[in-house]
N, C-alpha and C. Protein backbone atom coordinates (compact mmCIF):
# COMPACT_ATOMS: atom_id res chain seq x y z
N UNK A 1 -12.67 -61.79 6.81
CA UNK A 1 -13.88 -61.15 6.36
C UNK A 1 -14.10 -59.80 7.04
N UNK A 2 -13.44 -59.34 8.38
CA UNK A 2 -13.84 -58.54 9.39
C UNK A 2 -12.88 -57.72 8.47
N UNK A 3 -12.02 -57.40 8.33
CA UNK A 3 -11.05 -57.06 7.49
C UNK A 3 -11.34 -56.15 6.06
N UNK A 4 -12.18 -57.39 5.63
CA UNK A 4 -12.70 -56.94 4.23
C UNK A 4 -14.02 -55.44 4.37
N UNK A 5 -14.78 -55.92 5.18
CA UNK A 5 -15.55 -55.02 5.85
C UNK A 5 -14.89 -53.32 6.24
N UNK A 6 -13.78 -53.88 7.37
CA UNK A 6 -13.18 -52.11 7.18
C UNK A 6 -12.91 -51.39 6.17
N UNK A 7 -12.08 -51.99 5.64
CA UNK A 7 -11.60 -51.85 4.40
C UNK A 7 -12.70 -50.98 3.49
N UNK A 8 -14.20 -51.62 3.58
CA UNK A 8 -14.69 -51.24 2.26
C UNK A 8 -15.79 -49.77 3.27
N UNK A 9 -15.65 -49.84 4.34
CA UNK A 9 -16.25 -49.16 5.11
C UNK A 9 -15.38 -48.16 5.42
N UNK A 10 -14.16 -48.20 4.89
CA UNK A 10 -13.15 -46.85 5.29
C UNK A 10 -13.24 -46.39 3.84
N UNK A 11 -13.56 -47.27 2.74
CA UNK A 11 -13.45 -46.52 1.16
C UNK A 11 -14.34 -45.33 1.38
N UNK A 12 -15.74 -46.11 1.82
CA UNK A 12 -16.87 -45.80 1.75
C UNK A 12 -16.82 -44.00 1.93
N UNK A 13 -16.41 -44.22 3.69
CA UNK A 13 -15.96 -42.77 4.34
C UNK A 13 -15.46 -41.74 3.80
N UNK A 14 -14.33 -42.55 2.79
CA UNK A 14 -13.45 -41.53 1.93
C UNK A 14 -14.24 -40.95 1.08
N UNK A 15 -15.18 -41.92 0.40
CA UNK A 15 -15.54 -41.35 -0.76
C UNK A 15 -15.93 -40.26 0.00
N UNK A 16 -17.32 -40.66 0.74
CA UNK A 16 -18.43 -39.62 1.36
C UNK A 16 -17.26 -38.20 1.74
N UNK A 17 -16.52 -38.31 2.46
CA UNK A 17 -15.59 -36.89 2.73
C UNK A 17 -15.47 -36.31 1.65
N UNK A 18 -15.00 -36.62 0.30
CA UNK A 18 -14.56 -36.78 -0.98
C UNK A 18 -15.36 -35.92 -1.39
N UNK A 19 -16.78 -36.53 -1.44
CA UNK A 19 -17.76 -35.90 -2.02
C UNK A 19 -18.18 -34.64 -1.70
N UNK A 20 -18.41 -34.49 -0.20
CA UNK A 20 -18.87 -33.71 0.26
C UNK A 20 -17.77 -32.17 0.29
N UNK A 21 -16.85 -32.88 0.47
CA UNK A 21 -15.77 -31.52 -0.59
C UNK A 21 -16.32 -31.14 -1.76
N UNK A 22 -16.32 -31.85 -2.45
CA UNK A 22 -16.99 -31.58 -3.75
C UNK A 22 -18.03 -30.72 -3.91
N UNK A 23 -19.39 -31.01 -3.13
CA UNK A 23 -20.10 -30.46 -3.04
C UNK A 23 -20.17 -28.80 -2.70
N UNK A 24 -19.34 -28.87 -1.64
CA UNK A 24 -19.68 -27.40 -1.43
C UNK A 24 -18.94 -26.45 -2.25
N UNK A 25 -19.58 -25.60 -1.65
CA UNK A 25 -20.12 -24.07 -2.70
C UNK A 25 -19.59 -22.95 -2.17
N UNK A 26 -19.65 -21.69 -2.33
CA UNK A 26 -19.54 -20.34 -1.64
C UNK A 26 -21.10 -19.86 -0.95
N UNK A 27 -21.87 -20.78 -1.87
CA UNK A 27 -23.72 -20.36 -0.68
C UNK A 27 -23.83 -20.97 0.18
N UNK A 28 -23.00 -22.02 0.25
CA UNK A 28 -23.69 -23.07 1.33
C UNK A 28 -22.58 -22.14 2.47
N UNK A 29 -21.58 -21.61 2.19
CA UNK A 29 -20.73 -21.27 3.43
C UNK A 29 -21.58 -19.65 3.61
N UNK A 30 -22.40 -19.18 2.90
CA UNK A 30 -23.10 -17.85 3.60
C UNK A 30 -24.71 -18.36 2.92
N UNK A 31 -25.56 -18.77 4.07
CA UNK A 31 -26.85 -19.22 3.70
C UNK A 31 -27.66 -18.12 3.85
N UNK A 32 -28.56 -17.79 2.99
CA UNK A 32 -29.94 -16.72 3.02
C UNK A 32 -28.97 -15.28 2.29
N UNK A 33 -27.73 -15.58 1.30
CA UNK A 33 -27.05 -14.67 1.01
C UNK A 33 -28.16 -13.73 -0.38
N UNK A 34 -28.21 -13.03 -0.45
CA UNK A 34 -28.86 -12.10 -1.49
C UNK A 34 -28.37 -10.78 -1.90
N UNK A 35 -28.34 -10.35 -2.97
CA UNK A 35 -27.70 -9.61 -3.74
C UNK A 35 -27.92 -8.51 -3.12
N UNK A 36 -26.54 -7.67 -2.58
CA UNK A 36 -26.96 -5.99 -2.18
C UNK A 36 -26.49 -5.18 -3.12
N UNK A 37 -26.09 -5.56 -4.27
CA UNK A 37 -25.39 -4.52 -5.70
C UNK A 37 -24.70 -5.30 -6.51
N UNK A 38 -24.35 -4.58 -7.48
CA UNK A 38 -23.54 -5.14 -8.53
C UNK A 38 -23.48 -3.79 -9.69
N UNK A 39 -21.81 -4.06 -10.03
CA UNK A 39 -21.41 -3.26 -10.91
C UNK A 39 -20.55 -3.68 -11.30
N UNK A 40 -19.63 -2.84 -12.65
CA UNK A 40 -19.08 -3.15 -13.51
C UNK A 40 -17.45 -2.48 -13.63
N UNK A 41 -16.49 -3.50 -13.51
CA UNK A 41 -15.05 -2.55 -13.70
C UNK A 41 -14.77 -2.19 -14.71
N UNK A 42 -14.65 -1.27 -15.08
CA UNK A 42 -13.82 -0.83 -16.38
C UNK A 42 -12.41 0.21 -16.29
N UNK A 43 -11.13 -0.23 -17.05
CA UNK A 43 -10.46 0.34 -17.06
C UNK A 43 -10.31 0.93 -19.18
N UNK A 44 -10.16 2.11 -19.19
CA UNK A 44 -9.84 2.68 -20.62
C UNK A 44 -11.18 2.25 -21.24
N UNK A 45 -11.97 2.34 -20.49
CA UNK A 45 -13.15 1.61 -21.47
C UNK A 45 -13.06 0.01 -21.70
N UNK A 46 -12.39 -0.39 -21.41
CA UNK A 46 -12.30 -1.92 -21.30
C UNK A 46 -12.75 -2.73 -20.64
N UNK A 47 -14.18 -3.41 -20.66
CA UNK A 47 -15.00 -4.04 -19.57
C UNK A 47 -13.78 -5.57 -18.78
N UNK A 48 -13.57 -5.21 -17.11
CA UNK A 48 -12.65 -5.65 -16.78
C UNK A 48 -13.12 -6.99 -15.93
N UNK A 49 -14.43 -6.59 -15.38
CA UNK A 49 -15.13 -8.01 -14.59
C UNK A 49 -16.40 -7.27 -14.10
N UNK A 50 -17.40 -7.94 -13.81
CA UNK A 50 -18.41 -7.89 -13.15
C UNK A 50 -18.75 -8.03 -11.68
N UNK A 51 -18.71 -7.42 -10.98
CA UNK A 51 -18.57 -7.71 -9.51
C UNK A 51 -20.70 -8.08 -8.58
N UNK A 52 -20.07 -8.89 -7.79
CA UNK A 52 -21.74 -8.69 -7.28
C UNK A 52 -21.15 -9.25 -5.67
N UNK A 53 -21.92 -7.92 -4.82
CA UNK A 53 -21.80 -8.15 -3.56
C UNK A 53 -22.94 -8.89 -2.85
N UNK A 54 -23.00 -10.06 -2.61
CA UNK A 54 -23.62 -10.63 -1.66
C UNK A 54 -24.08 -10.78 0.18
N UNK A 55 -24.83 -10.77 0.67
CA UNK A 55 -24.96 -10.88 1.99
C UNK A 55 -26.28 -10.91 2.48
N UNK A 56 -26.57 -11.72 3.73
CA UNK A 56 -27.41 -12.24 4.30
C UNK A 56 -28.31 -11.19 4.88
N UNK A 57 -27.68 -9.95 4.91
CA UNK A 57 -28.14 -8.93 6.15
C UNK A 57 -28.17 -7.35 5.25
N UNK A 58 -28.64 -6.55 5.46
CA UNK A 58 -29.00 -5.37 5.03
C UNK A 58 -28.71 -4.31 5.98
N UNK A 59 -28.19 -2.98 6.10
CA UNK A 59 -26.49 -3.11 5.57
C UNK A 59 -25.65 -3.47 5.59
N UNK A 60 -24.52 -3.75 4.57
CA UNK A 60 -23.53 -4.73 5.09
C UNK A 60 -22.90 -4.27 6.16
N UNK A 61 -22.44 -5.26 6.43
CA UNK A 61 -21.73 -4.90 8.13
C UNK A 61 -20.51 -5.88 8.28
N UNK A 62 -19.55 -5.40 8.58
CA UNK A 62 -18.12 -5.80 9.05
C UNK A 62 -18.30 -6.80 9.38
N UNK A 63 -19.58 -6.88 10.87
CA UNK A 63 -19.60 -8.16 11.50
C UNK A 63 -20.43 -9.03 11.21
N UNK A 64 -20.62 -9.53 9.84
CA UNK A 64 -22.10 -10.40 8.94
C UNK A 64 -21.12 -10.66 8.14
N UNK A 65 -20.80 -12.04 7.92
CA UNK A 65 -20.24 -12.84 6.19
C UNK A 65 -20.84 -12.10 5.44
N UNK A 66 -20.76 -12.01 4.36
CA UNK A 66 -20.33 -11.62 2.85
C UNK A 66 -19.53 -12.11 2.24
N UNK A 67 -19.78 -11.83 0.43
CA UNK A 67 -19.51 -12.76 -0.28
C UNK A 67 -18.98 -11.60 -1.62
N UNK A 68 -18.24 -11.34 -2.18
CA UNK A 68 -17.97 -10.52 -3.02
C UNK A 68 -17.55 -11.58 -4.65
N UNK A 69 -18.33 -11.58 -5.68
CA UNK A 69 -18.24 -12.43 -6.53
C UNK A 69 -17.82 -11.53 -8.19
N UNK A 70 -16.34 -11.85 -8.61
CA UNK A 70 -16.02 -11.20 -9.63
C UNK A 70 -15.96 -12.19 -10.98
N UNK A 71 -16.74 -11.50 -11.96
CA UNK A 71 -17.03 -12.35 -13.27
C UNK A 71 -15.86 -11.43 -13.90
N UNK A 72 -15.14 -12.00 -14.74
CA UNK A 72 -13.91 -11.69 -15.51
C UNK A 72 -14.70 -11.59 -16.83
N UNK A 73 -14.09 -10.68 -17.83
CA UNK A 73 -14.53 -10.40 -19.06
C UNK A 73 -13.18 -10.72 -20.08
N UNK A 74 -12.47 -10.49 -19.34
CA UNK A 74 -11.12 -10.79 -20.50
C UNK A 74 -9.80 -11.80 -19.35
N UNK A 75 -9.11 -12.05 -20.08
CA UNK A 75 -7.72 -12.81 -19.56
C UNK A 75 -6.96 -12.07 -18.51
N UNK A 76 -6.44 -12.30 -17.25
CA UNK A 76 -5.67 -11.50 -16.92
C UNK A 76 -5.05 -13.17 -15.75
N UNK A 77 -3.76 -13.06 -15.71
CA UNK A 77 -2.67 -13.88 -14.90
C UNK A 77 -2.56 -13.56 -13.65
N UNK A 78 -2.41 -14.61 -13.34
CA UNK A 78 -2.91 -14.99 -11.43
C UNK A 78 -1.51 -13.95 -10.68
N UNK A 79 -0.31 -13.70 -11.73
CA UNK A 79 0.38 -12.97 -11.03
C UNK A 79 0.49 -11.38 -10.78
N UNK A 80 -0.54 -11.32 -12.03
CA UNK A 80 -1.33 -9.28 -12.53
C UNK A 80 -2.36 -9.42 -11.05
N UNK A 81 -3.33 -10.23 -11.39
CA UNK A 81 -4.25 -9.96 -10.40
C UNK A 81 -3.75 -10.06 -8.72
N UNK A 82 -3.17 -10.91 -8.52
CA UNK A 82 -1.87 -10.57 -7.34
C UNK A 82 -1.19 -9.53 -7.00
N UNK A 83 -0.46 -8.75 -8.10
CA UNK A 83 0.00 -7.82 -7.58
C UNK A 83 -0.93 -6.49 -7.72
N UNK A 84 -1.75 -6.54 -8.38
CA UNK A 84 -2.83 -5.12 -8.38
C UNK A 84 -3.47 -5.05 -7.20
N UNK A 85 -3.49 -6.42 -6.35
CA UNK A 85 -4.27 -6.43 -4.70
C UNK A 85 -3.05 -6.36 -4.00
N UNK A 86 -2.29 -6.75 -4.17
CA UNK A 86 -0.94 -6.00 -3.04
C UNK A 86 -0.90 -4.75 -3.49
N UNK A 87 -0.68 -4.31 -4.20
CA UNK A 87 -0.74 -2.60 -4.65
C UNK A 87 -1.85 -1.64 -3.96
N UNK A 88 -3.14 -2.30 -3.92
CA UNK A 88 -4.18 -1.58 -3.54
C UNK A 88 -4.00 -1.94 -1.77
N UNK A 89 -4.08 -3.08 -1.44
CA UNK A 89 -3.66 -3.06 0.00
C UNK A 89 -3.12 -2.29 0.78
N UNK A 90 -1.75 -2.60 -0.08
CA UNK A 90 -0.55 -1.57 0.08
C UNK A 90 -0.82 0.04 0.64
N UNK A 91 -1.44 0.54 -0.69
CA UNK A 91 -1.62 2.09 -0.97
C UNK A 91 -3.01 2.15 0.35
N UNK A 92 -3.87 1.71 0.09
CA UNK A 92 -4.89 1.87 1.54
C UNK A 92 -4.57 1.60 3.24
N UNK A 93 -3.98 0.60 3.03
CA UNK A 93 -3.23 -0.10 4.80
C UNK A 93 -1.86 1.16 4.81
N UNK A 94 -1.25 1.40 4.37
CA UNK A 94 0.04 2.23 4.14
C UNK A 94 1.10 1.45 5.23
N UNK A 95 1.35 2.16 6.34
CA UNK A 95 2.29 1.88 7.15
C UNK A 95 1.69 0.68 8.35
N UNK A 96 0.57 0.40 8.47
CA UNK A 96 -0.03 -0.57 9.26
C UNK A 96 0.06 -2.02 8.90
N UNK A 97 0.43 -2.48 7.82
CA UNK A 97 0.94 -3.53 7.06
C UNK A 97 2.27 -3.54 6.75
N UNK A 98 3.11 -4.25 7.23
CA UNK A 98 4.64 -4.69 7.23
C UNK A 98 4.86 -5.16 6.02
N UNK A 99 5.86 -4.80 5.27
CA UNK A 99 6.50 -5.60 4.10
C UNK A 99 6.32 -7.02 4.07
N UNK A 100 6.64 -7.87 5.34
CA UNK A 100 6.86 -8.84 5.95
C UNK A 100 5.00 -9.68 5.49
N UNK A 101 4.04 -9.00 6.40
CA UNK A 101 2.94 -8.85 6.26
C UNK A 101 2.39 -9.15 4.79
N UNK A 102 2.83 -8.39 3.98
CA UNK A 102 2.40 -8.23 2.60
C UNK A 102 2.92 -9.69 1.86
N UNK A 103 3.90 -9.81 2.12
CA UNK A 103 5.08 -11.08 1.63
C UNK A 103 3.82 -12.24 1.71
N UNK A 104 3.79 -12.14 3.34
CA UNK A 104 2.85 -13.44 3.50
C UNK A 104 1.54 -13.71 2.99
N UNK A 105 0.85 -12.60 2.77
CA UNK A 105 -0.83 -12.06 2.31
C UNK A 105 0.04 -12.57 0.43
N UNK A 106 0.94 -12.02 -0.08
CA UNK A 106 1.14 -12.64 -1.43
C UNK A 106 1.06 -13.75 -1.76
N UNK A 107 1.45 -14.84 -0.80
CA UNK A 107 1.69 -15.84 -0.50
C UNK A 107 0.42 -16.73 -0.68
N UNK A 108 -0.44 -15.82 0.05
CA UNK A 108 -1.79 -16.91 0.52
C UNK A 108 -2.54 -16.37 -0.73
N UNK A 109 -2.30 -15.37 -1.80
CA UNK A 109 -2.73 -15.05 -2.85
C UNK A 109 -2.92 -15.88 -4.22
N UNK A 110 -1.63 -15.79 -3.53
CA UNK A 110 -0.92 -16.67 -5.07
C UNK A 110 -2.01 -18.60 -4.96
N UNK A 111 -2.27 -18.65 -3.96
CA UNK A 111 -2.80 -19.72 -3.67
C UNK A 111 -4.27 -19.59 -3.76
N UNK A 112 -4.91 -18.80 -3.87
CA UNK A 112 -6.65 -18.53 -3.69
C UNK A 112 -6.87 -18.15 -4.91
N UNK A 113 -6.05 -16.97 -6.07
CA UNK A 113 -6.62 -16.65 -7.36
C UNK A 113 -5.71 -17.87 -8.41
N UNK A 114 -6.46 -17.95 -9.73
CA UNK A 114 -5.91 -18.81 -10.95
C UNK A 114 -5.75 -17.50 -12.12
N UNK A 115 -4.92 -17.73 -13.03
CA UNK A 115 -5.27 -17.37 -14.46
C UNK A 115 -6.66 -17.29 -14.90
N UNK A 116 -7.18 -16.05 -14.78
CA UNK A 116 -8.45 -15.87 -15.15
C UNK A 116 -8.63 -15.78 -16.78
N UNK A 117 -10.26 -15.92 -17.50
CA UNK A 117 -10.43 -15.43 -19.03
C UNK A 117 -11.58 -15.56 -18.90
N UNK A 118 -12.04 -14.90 -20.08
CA UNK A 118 -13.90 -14.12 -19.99
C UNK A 118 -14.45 -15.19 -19.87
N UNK A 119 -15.34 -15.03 -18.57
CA UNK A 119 -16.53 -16.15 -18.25
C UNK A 119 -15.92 -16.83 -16.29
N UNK A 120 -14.34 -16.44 -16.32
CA UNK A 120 -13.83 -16.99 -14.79
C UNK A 120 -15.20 -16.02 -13.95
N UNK A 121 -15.11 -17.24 -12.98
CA UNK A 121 -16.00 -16.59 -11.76
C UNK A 121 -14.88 -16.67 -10.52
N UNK A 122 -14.93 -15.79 -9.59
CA UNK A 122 -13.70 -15.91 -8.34
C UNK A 122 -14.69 -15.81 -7.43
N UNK A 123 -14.94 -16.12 -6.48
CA UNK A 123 -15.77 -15.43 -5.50
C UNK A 123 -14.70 -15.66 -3.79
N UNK A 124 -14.52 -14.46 -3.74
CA UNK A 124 -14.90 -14.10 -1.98
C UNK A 124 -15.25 -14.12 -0.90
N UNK A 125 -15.47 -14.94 0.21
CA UNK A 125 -16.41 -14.53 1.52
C UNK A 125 -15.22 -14.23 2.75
N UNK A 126 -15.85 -13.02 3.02
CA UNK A 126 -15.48 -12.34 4.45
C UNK A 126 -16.00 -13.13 5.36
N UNK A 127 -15.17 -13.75 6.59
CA UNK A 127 -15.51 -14.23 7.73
C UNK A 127 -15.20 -13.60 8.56
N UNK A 128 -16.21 -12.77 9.07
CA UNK A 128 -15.66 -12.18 10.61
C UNK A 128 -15.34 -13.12 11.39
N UNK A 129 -13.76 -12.04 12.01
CA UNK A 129 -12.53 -12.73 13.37
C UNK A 129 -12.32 -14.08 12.90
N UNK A 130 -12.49 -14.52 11.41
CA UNK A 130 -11.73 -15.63 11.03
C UNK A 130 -10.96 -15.75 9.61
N UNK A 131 -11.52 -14.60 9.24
CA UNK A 131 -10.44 -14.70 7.12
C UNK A 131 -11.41 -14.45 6.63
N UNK A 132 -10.72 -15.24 5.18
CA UNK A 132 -11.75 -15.45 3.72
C UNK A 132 -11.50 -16.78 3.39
N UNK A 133 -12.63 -16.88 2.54
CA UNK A 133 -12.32 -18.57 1.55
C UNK A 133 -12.90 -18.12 -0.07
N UNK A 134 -12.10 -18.21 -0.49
CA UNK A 134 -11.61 -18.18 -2.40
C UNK A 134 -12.09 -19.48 -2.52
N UNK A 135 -13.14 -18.86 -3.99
CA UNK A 135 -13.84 -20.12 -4.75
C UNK A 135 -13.58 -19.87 -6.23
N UNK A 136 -13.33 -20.89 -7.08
CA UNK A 136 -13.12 -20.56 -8.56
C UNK A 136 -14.40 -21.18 -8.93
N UNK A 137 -15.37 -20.63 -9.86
CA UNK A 137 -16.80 -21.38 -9.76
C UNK A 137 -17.43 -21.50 -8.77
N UNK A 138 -17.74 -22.74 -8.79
CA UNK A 138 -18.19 -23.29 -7.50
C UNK A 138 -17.27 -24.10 -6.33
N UNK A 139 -16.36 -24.34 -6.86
CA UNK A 139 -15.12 -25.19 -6.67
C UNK A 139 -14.13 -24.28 -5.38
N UNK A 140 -14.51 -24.77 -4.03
CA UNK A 140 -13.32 -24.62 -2.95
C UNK A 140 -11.73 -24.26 -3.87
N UNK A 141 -10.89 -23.23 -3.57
CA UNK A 141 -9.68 -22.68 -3.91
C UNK A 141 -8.87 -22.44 -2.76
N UNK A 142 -9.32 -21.71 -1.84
CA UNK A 142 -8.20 -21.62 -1.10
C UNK A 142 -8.68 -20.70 0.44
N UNK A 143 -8.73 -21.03 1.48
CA UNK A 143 -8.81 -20.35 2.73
C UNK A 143 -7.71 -19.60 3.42
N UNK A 144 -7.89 -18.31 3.39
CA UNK A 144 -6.72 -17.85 4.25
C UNK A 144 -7.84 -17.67 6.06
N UNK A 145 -6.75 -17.96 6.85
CA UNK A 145 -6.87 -17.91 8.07
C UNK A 145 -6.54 -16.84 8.94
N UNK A 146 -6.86 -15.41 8.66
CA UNK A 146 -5.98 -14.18 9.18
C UNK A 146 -7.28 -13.24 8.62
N UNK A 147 -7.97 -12.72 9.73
CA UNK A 147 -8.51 -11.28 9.99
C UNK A 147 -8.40 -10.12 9.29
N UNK A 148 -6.91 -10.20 9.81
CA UNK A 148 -6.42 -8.79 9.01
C UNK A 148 -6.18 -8.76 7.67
N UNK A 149 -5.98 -9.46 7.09
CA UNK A 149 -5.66 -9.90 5.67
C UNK A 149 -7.41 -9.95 4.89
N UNK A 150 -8.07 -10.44 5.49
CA UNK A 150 -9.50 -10.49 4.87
C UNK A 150 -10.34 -8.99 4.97
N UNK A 151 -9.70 -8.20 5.90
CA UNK A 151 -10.64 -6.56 6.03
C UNK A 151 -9.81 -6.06 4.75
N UNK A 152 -8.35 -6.31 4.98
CA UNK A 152 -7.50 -5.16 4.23
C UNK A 152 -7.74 -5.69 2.73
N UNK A 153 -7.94 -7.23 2.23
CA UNK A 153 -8.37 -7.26 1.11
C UNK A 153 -9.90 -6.88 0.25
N UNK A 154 -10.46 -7.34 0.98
CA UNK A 154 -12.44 -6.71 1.18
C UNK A 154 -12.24 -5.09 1.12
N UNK A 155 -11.68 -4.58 1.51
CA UNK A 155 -11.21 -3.31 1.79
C UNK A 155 -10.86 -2.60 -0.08
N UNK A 156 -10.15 -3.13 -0.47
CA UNK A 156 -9.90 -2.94 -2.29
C UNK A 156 -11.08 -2.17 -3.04
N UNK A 157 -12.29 -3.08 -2.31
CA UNK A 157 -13.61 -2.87 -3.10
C UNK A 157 -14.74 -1.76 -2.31
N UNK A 158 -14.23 -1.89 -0.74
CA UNK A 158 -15.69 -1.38 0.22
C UNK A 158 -15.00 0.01 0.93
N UNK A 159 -13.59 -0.32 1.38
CA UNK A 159 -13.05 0.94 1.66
C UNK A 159 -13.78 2.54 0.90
N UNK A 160 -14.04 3.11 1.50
CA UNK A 160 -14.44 4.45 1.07
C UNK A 160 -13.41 4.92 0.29
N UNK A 161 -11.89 5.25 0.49
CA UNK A 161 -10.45 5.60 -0.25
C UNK A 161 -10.38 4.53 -1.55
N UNK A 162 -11.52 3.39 -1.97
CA UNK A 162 -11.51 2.87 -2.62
C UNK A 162 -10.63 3.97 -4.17
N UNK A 163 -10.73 3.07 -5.59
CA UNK A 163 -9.96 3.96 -6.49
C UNK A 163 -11.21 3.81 -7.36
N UNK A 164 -11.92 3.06 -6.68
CA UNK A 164 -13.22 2.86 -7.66
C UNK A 164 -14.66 3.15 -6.83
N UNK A 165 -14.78 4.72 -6.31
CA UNK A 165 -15.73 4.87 -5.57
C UNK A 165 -17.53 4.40 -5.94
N UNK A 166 -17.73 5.06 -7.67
CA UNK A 166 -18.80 4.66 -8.40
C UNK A 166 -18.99 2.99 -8.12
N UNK A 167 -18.42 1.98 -8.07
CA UNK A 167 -18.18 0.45 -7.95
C UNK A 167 -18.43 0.25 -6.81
N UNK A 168 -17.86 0.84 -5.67
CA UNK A 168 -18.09 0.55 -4.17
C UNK A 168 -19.87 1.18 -4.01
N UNK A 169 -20.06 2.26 -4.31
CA UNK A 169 -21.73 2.61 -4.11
C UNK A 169 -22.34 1.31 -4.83
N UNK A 170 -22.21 1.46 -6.07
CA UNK A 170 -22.97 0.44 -6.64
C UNK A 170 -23.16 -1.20 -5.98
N UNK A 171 -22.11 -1.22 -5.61
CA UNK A 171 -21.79 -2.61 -5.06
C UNK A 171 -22.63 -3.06 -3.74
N UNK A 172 -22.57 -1.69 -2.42
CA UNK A 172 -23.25 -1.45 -1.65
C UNK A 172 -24.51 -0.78 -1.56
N UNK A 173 -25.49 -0.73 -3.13
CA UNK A 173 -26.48 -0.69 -3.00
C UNK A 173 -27.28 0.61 -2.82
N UNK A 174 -26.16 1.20 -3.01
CA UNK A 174 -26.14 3.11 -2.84
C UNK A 174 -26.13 4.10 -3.88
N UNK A 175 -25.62 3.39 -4.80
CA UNK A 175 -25.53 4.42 -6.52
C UNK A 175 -26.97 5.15 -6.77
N UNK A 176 -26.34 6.31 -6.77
CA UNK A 176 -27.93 7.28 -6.82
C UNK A 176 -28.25 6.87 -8.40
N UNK A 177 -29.67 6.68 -9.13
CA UNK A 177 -29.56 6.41 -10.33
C UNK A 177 -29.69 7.42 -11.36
C-alpha cells in the first residue's frame, strides 16, 4: 500500500511540474512589463511583422529584462529567419564575433525560432548577464544561456547601426510624430 501511495504521489508531482511548464508565459518571466513602442516592418511595401517592445522600466536599459514581441504577417521559414539574424549580427558585431561563435548562436537559433505565417507570435526576453528565452505564443521555445549572444541579437532591433532606424525609434518610444 506504502508503495501504491509513492507511486501516485510521484504522478501527482509530475503532473504539477508538467503543468506548471505549461503555464508559463513570457509575462510571468518579466512582471510589471508595459509597452514602450511598437512598430511595423516592412520590406518593398510588404507588411513583414509587427514588433512591440516591452519593459518594466522607462528607459530601456541594458541592465532591466525586456521583452521584444514579433507578430508575423506573412510565412517566412525558420531557416530565412535564421539566417537574416546571423546576417544582421554578423554585419553589426563584425570582427568581435568568431565564425565559430556565429556557428554556435545558429545553432541555438535554429532551436528558439519555428516556421512562422500571418498571425505567429515569437517573443523575446533579454536577461541581463544571463541570455534570452524564445516563446512561440505563449508556449516556452527555447533558452539560450550566453550574454553575448542575447546583446548581439537584441542588438538587430535597438542597436543605433540598426538597418531599420524608423523601427528602433518607434520601438523605443522616440518616433517624433
Amino acid at each position: 500500500m506504502n508503495r501504491l501511495r509513492l507511486r501516485l504521489l510521484h504522478g501527482v508531482l509530475l503532473l504539477g511540474l508538467a503543468s506548471t511548464q505549461v503555464l508559463a508565459n513570457w509575462q510571468e518571466a518579466l512582471p510589471g512589463a508595459q509597452i514602450i513602442g511598437t512598430g511595423d516592418f516592412r520590406v518593398f511595401g510588404f507588411d513583414v511583422y509587427n514588433a512591440r517592445l516591452w519593459s518594466a522600466g522607462r528607459p530601456l536599459s541594458p541592465d532591466q529584462p525586456f521583452a521584444l514581441e514579433l507578430i508575423y504577417q506573412r510565412s517566412i521559414s525558420r531557416d530565412d529567419l535564421v539566417q537574416a539574424s546571423v546576417d544582421e549580427i554578423k554585419r553589426l558585431s563584425g570582427a568581435s564575433v568568431s565564425t565559430e561563435q556565429l556557428d554556435r548562436w545558429k545553432v541555438q537559433m535554429q532551436q528558439s525560432f519555428v516556421d512562422v505565417k500571418a498571425g505567429t507570435r515569437i517573443t523575446g526576453v533579454y536577461l541581463p548577464g544571463q541570455g534570452a528565452r524564445f516563446f512561440v505564443g505563449q508556449q516556452p521555445q527555447h533558452e539560450v544561456n550566453d550574454p553575448q549572444f542575447a546583446r548581439a541579437f537584441f542588438d538587430i532591433w535597438l542597436d543605433p547601426r540598426t538597418r531599420n532606424p524608423e523601427l528602433r525609434q518607434q520601438l523605443l518610444g522616440s518616433a517624433k510624430p
